[in-house]
Protein backbone atom coordinates (compact mmCIF):
# COMPACT_ATOMS: atom_id res chain seq x y z
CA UNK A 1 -10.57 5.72 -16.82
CA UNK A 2 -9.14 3.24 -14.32
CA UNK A 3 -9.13 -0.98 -14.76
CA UNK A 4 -7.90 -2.98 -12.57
CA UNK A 5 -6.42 -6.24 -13.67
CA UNK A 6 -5.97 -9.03 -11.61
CA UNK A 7 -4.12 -11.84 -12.99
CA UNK A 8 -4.05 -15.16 -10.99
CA UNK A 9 -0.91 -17.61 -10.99
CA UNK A 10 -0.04 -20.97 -9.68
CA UNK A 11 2.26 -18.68 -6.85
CA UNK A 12 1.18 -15.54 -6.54
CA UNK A 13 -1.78 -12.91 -7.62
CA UNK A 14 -0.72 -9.70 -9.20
CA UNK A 15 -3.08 -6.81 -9.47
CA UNK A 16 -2.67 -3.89 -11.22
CA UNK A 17 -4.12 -0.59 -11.60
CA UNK A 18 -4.35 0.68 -14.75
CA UNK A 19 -5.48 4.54 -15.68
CA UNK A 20 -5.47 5.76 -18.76
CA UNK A 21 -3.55 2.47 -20.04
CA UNK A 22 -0.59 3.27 -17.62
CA UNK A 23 0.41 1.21 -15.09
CA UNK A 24 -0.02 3.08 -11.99
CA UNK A 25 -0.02 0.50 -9.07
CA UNK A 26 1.12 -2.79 -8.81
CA UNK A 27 0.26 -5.17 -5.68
CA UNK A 28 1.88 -8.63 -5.65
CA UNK A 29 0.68 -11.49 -3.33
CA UNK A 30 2.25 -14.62 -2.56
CA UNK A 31 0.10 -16.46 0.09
CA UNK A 32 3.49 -17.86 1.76
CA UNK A 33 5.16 -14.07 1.84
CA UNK A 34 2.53 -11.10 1.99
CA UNK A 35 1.82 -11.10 5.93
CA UNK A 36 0.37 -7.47 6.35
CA UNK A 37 -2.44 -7.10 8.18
CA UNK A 38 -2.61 -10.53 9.50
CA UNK A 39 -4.05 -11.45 12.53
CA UNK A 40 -1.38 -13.75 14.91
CA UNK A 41 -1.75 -15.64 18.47
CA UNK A 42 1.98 -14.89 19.09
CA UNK A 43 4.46 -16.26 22.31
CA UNK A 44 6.80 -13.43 24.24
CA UNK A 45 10.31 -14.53 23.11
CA UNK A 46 11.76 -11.87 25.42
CA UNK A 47 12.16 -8.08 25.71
CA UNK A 48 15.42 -5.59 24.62
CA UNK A 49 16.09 -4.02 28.13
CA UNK A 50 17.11 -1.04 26.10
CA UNK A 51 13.73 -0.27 25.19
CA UNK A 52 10.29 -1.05 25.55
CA UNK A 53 9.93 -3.35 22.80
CA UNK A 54 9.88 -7.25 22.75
CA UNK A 55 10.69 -10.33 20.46
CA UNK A 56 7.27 -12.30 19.58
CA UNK A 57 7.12 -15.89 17.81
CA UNK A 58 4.29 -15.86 15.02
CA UNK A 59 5.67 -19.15 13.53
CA UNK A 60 7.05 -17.01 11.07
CA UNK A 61 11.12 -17.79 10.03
CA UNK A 62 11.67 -14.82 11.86
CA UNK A 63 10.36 -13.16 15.06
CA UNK A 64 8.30 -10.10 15.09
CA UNK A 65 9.48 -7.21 16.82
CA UNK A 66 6.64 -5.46 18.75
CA UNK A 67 7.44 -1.55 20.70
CA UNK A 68 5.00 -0.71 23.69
CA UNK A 69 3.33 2.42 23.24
CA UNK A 70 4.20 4.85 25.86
CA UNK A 71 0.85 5.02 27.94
CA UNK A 72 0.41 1.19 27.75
CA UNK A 73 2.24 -0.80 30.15
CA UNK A 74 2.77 -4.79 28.75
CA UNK A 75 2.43 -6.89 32.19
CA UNK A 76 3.22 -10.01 30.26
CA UNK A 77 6.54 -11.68 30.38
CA UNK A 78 8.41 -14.58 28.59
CA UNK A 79 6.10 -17.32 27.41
CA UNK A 80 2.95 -15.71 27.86
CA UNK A 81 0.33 -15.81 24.55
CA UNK A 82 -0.56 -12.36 22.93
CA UNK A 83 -2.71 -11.20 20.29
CA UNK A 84 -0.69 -9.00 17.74
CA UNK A 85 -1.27 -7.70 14.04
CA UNK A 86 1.29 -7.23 11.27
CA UNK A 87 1.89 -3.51 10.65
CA UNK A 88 5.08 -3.84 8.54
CA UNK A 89 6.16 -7.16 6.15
CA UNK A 90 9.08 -9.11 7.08
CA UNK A 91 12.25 -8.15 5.65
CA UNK A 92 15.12 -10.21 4.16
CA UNK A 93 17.32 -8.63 7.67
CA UNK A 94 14.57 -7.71 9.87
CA UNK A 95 10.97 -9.92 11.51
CA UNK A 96 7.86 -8.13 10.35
CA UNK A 97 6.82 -4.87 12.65
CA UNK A 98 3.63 -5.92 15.06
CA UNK A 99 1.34 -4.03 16.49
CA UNK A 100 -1.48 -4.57 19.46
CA UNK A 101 -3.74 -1.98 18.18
CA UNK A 102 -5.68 -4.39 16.24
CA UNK A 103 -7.71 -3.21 13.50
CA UNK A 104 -10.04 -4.74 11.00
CA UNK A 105 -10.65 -3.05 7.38
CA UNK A 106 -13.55 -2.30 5.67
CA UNK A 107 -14.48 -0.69 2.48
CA UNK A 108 -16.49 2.37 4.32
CA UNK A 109 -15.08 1.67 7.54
CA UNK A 110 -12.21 0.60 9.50
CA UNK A 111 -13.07 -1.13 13.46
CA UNK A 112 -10.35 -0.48 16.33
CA UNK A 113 -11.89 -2.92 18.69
CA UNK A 114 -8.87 -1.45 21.55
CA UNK A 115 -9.65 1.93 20.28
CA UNK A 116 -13.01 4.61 21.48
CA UNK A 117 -12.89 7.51 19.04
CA UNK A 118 -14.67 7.39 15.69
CA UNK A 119 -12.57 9.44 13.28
CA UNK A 120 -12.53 10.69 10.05
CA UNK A 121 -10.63 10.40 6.30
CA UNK A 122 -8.89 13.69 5.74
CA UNK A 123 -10.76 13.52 2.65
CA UNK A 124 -13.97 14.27 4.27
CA UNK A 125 -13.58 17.78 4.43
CA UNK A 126 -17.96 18.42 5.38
CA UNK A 127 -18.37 19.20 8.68
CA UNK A 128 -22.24 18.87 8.45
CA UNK A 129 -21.14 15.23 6.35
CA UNK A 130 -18.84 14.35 9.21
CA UNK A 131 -21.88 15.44 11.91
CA UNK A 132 -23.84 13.00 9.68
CA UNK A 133 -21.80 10.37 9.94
CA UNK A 134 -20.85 10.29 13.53
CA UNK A 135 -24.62 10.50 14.42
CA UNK A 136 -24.81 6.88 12.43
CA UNK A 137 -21.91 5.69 13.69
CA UNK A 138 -22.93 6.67 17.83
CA UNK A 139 -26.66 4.59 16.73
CA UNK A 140 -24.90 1.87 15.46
CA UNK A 141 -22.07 1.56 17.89
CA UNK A 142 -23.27 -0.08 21.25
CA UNK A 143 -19.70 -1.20 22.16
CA UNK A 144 -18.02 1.73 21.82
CA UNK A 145 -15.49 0.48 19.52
CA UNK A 146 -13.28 2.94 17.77
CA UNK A 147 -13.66 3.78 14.17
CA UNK A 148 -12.20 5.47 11.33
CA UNK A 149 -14.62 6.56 8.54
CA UNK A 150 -12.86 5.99 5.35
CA UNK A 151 -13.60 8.31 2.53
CA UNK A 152 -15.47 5.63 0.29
CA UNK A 153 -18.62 6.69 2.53
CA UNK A 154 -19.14 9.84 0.51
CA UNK A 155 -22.27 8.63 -1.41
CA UNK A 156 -23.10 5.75 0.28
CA UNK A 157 -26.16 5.14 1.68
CA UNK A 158 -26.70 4.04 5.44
CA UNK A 159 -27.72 0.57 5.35
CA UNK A 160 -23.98 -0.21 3.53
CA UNK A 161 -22.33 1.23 6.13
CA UNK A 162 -24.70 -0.47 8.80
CA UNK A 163 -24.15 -3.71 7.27
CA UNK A 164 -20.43 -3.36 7.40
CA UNK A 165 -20.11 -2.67 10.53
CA UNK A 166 -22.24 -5.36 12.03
CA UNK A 167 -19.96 -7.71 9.54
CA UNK A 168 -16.27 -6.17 10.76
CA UNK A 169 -17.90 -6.80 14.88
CA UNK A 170 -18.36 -10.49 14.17
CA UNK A 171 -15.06 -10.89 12.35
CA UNK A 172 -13.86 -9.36 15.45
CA UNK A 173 -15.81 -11.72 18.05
CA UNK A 174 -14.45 -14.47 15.78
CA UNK A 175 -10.89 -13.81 15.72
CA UNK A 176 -10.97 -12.83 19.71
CA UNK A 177 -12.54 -16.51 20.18
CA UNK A 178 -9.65 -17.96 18.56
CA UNK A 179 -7.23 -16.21 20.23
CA UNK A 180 -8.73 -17.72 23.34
CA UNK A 181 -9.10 -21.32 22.33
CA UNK A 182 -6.05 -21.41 19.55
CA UNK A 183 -2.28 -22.90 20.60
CA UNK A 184 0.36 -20.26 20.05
CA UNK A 185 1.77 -19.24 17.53
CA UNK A 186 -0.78 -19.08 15.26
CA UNK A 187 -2.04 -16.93 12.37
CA UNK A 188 -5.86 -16.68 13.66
CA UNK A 189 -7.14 -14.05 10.90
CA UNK A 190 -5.82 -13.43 7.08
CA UNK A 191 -8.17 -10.85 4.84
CA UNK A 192 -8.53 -13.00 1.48
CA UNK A 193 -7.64 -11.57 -1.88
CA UNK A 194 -11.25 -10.55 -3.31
CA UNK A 195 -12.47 -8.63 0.11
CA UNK A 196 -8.73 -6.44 0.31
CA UNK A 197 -9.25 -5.68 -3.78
CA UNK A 198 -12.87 -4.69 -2.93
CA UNK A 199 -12.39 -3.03 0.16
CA UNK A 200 -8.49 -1.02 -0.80
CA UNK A 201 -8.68 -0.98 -4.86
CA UNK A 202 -11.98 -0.28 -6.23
CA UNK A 203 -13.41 3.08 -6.10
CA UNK A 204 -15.40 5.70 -7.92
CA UNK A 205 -13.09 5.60 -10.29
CA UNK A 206 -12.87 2.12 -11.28
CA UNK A 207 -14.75 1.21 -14.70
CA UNK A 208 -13.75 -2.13 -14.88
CA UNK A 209 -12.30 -5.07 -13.25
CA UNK A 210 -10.57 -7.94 -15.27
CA UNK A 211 -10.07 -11.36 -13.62
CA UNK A 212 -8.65 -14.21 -15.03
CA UNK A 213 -9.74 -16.99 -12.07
CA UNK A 214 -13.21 -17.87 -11.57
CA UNK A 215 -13.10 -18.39 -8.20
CA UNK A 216 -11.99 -14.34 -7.06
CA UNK A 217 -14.46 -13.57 -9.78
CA UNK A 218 -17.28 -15.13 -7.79
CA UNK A 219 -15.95 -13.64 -4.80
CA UNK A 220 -15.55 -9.97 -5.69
CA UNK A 221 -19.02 -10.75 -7.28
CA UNK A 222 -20.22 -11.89 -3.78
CA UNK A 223 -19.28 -8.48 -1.93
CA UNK A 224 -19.72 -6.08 -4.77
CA UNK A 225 -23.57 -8.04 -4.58
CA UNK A 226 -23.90 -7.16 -0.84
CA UNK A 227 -22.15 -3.54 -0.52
CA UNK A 228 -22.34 -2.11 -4.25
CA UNK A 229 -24.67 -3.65 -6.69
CA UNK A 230 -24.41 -1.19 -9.36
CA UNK A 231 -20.39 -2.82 -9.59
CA UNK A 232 -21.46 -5.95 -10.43
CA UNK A 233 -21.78 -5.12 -14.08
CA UNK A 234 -18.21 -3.87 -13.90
CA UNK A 235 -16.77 -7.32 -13.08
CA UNK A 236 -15.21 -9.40 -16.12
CA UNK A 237 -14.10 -12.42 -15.78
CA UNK A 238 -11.47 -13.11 -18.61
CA UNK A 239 -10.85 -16.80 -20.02
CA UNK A 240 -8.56 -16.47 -22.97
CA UNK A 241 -5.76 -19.16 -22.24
CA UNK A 242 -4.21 -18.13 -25.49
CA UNK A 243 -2.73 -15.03 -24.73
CA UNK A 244 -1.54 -13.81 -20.85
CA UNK A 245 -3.63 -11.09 -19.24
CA UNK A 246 -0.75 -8.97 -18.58
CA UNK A 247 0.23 -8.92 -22.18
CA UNK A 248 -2.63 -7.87 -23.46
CA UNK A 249 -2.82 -4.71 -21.54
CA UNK A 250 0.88 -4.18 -22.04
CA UNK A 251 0.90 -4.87 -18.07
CA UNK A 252 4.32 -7.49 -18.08
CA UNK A 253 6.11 -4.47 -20.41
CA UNK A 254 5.50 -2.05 -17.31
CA UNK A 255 6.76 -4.10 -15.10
CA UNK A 256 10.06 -4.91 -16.91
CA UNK A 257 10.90 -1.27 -17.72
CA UNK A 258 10.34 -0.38 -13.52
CA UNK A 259 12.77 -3.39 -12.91
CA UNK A 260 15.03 -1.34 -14.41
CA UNK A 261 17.33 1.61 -13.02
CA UNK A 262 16.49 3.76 -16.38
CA UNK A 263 13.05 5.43 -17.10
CA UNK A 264 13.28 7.60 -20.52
CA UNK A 265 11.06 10.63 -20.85
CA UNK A 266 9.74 11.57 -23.93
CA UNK A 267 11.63 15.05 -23.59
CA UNK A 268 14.96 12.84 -24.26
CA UNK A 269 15.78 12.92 -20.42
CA UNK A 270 15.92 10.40 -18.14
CA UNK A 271 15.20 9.04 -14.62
CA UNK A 272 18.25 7.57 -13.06
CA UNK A 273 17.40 4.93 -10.23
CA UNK A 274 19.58 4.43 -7.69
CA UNK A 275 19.00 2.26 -4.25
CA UNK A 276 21.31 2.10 -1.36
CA UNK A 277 21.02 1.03 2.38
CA UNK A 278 19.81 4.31 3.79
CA UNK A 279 17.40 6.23 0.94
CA UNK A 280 16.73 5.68 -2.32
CA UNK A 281 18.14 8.69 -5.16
CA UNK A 282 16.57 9.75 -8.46
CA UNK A 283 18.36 12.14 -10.81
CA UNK A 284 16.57 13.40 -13.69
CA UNK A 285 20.00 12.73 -16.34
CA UNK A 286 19.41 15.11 -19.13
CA UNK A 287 22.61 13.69 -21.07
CA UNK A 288 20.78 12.94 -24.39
CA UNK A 289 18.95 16.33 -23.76
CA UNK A 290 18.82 18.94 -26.50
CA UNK A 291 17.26 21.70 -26.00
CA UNK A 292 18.01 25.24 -26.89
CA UNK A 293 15.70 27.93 -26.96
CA UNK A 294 14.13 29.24 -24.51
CA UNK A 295 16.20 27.09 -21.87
CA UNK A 296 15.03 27.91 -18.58
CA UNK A 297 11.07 27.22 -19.80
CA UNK A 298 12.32 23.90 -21.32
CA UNK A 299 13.96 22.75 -18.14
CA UNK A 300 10.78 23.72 -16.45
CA UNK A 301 8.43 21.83 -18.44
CA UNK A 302 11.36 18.76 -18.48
CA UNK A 303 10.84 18.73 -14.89
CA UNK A 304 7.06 18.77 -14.75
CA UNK A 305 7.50 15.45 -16.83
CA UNK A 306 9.56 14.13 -14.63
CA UNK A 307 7.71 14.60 -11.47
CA UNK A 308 4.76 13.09 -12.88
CA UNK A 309 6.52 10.06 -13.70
CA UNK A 310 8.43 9.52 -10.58
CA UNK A 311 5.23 9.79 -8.32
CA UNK A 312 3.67 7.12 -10.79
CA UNK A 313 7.37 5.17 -10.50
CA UNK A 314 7.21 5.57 -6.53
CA UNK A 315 4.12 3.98 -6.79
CA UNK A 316 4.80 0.85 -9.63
CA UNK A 317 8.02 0.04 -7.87
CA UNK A 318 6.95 0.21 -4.11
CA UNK A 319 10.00 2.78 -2.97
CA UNK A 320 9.91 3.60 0.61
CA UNK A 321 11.85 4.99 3.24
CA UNK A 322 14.28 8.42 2.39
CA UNK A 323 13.68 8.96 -1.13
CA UNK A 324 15.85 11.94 -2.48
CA UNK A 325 14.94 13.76 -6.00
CA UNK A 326 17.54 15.55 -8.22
CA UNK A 327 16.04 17.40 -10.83
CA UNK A 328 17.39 19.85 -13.26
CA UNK A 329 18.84 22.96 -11.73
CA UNK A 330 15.77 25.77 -11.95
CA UNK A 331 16.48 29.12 -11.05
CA UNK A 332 13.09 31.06 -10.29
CA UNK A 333 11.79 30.22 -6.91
CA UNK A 334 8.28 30.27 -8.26
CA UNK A 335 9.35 27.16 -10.58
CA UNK A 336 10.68 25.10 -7.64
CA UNK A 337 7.40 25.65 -5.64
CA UNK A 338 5.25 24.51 -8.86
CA UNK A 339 7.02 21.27 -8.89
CA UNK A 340 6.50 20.51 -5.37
CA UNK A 341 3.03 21.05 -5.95
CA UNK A 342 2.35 19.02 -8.82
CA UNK A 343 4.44 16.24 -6.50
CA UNK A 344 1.97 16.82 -3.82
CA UNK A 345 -0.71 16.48 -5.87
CA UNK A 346 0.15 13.24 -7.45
CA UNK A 347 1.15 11.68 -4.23
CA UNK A 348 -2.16 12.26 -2.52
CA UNK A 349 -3.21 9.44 -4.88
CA UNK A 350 -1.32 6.90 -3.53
CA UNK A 351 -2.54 4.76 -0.73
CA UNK A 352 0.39 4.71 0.93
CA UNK A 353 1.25 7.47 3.14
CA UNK A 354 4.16 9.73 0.98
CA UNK A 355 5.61 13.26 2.19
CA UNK A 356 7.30 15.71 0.25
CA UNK A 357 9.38 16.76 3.04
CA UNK A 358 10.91 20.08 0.99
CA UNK A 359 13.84 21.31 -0.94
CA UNK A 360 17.31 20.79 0.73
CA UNK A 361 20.04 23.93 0.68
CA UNK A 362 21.43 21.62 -2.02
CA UNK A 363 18.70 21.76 -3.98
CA UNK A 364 17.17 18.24 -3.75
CA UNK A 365 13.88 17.36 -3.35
CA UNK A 366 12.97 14.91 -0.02
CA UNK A 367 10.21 12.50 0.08
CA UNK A 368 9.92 10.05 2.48
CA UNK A 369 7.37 7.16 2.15
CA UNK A 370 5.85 4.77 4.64
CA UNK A 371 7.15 0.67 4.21
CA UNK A 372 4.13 -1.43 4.61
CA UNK A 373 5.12 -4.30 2.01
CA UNK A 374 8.03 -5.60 -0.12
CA UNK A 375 9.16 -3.65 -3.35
CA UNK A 376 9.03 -4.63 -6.58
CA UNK A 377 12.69 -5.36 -6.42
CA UNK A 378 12.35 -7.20 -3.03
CA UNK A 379 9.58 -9.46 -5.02
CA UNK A 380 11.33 -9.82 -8.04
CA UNK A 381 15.63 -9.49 -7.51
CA UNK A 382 18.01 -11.34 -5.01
CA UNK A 383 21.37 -10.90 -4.33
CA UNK A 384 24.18 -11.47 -7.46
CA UNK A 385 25.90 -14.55 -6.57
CA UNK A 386 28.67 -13.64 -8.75
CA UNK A 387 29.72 -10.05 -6.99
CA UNK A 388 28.89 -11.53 -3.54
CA UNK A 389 25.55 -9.50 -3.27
CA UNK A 390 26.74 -6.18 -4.52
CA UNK A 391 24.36 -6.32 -7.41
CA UNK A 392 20.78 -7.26 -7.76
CA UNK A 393 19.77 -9.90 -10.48
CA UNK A 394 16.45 -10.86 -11.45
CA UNK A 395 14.75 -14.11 -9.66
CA UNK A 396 14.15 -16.77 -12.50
């Protein structure tokens, strides 16, 4: 059973998916920080000779950096206006990643006004679905926009997905008049809070949704009324001031213990966190570890454990980039490929894009996993001011 809990604060919204009363997924906003996916009438700074790639002002502190795709060829120069969207956040060294391949969400869809091809989620396996779909899509589509076909369409009836579309082509008229008539730089499009949790979080899945501010409770009310009525009944809207959201569903607890560089399993291992500048290493630590009989199955079944909770750990804590796995030493080949497996599997559940690249001649297990926002560290550490920024220390 999956709830998702969305707790609203003075600075920032947290939301959190819950399954089976584990924290699986936590997504932090601050309105001031969290620039994905915005929208920006940006100015040409100037361009890195070395490459095709140039500096953009968003009137964020720091500039974006934007590449040039191969087959496109940027005839703009210093000082001219351009339309960009933020791929990547801004980091603490780097400006957030642009892009000019602008695209607009939607639940069942997503619109690539630049683009032509319709394609499909790699979770629509039905070709005679997928024929079904592109035959709507080619009705619907007068302006040849591009399109991706997100999964969520699998049991939805036409008119959603015909109302959706004709809703993503006016946000898209919209934002291009403001690029036209808006001063530079200028953020021209931002997808609020209650149409991203609709659109990215709920799903099939989803029993229940818990908010604790009225006013994304009428709004997730508003789109669930338009593209999924049979939600509405799912939607809570919590108003206990006595006791914190995210203690009740043992939420803040979850998020303490993956601030942490320990995770305990219940076989007495452990999973030992450790971040540096180029990948991020996990070694299952079997130190307080006792097991005896039967050693090679133990280890086995030790290690299932622990690749179950470092996908779900990957996920809470936002890891990306190089991500390198030590478990316990297995001998039978057969073993090794199980685990990857069972790492594959529980991957393909999170949104973001994660790999499991293979098993080094060391023995070590590489995943990589695509940046798109801040980790939970990012969010919630800075820099030690006592060891010069060696350490991290938690923000207060």
């Amino acid at each position: 059973m999956q709830k998702i809990i969305v707790n609203v604060n003075k600075n920032e919204t947290q939301i959190a998916i819950i399954e089976d009363d584990k924290l699986v997924e936590l997504y932090v906003e601050n309105p001031d920080e969290m620039i994905a996916g915005n929208i920006y009438t940006g100015i040409i700074k100037n361009k890195l000779k070395s490459m095709e790639s140039f500096f953009i002002d968003i009137g964020q502190q720091k500039n974006g950096f934007l590449v040039i795709e191969k087959d496109i060829k940027l005839k703009n120069k210093s000082g001219d206006t351009i339309l960009v969207q933020v791929k990547k956040e801004e980091t603490d060294e780097k400006g957030a990643y642009l892009t000019q391949d602008i695209s607009i969400n939607g639940k069942y869809i997503v619109l690539l006004p630049q683009g032509k091809e319709v394609m499909f989620s790699k979770k629509i396996v039905s070709e005679s679905k997928k024929n079904e779909l592109l035959k709507l899509i080619n009705k619907i589509n007068s302006r040849k926009f591009g399109v991706i076909v997100r999964k969520d369409t699998l049991g939805t009836g036409t008119e959603q997905i015909e109302k959706e579309y004709y809703s993503l082509v006016e946000k898209w008229d919209k934002i291009y008049s403001n690029y036209q008539y808006m001063k530079p730089p200028k953020m021209i499009y931002k997808q609020d809070i209650e149409e991203f949790i609709f659109n990215n979080m709920v799903n099939r899945e989803t029993m229940k949704i818990i908010i604790n501010d009225e006013k994304v409770y009428n709004g997730i009310l508003k789109y669930a009324s338009i593209y999924d009525k049979d939600f509405v009944k799912k939607v809570e809207l919590y108003e206990d001031d006595r006791l914190d959201m995210f203690d009740l569903y043992k939420v803040n607890a979850q998020i303490e213990r993956a601030l942490g560089n320990r995770v305990w399993l219940k076989s007495g291992a452990e999973l030992v966190f450790d971040k540096t500048e180029a990948m991020t290493v996990i070694d299952v630590d079997t130190s307080k570890f006792v097991g005896k009989k039967d050693k090679e199955q133990t280890i086995y079944k030790t290690n299932i454990e622990a690749a179950l909770e470092i996908a779900r750990q990957i996920r809470i804590r936002n890891v990306s980039g190089i991500i390198i796995v030590d478990f316990i030493n297995m001998k039978s080949e057969s073993d090794k490929e199980e685990i990857l497996k069972i790492l594959k599997e529980e991957t393909n559940k999170d949104r973001t894009k994660t790999v499991i690249v293979g098993i080094t001649k060391l023995g070590l297990v590489e995943i990589t996993r695509q940046k798109t926002r801040k980790s939970l560290d990012e969010i919630y550490k800075h820099d030690c001011p006592k060891c010069r920024g060696k350490g991290k220390v938690l923000k207060r």
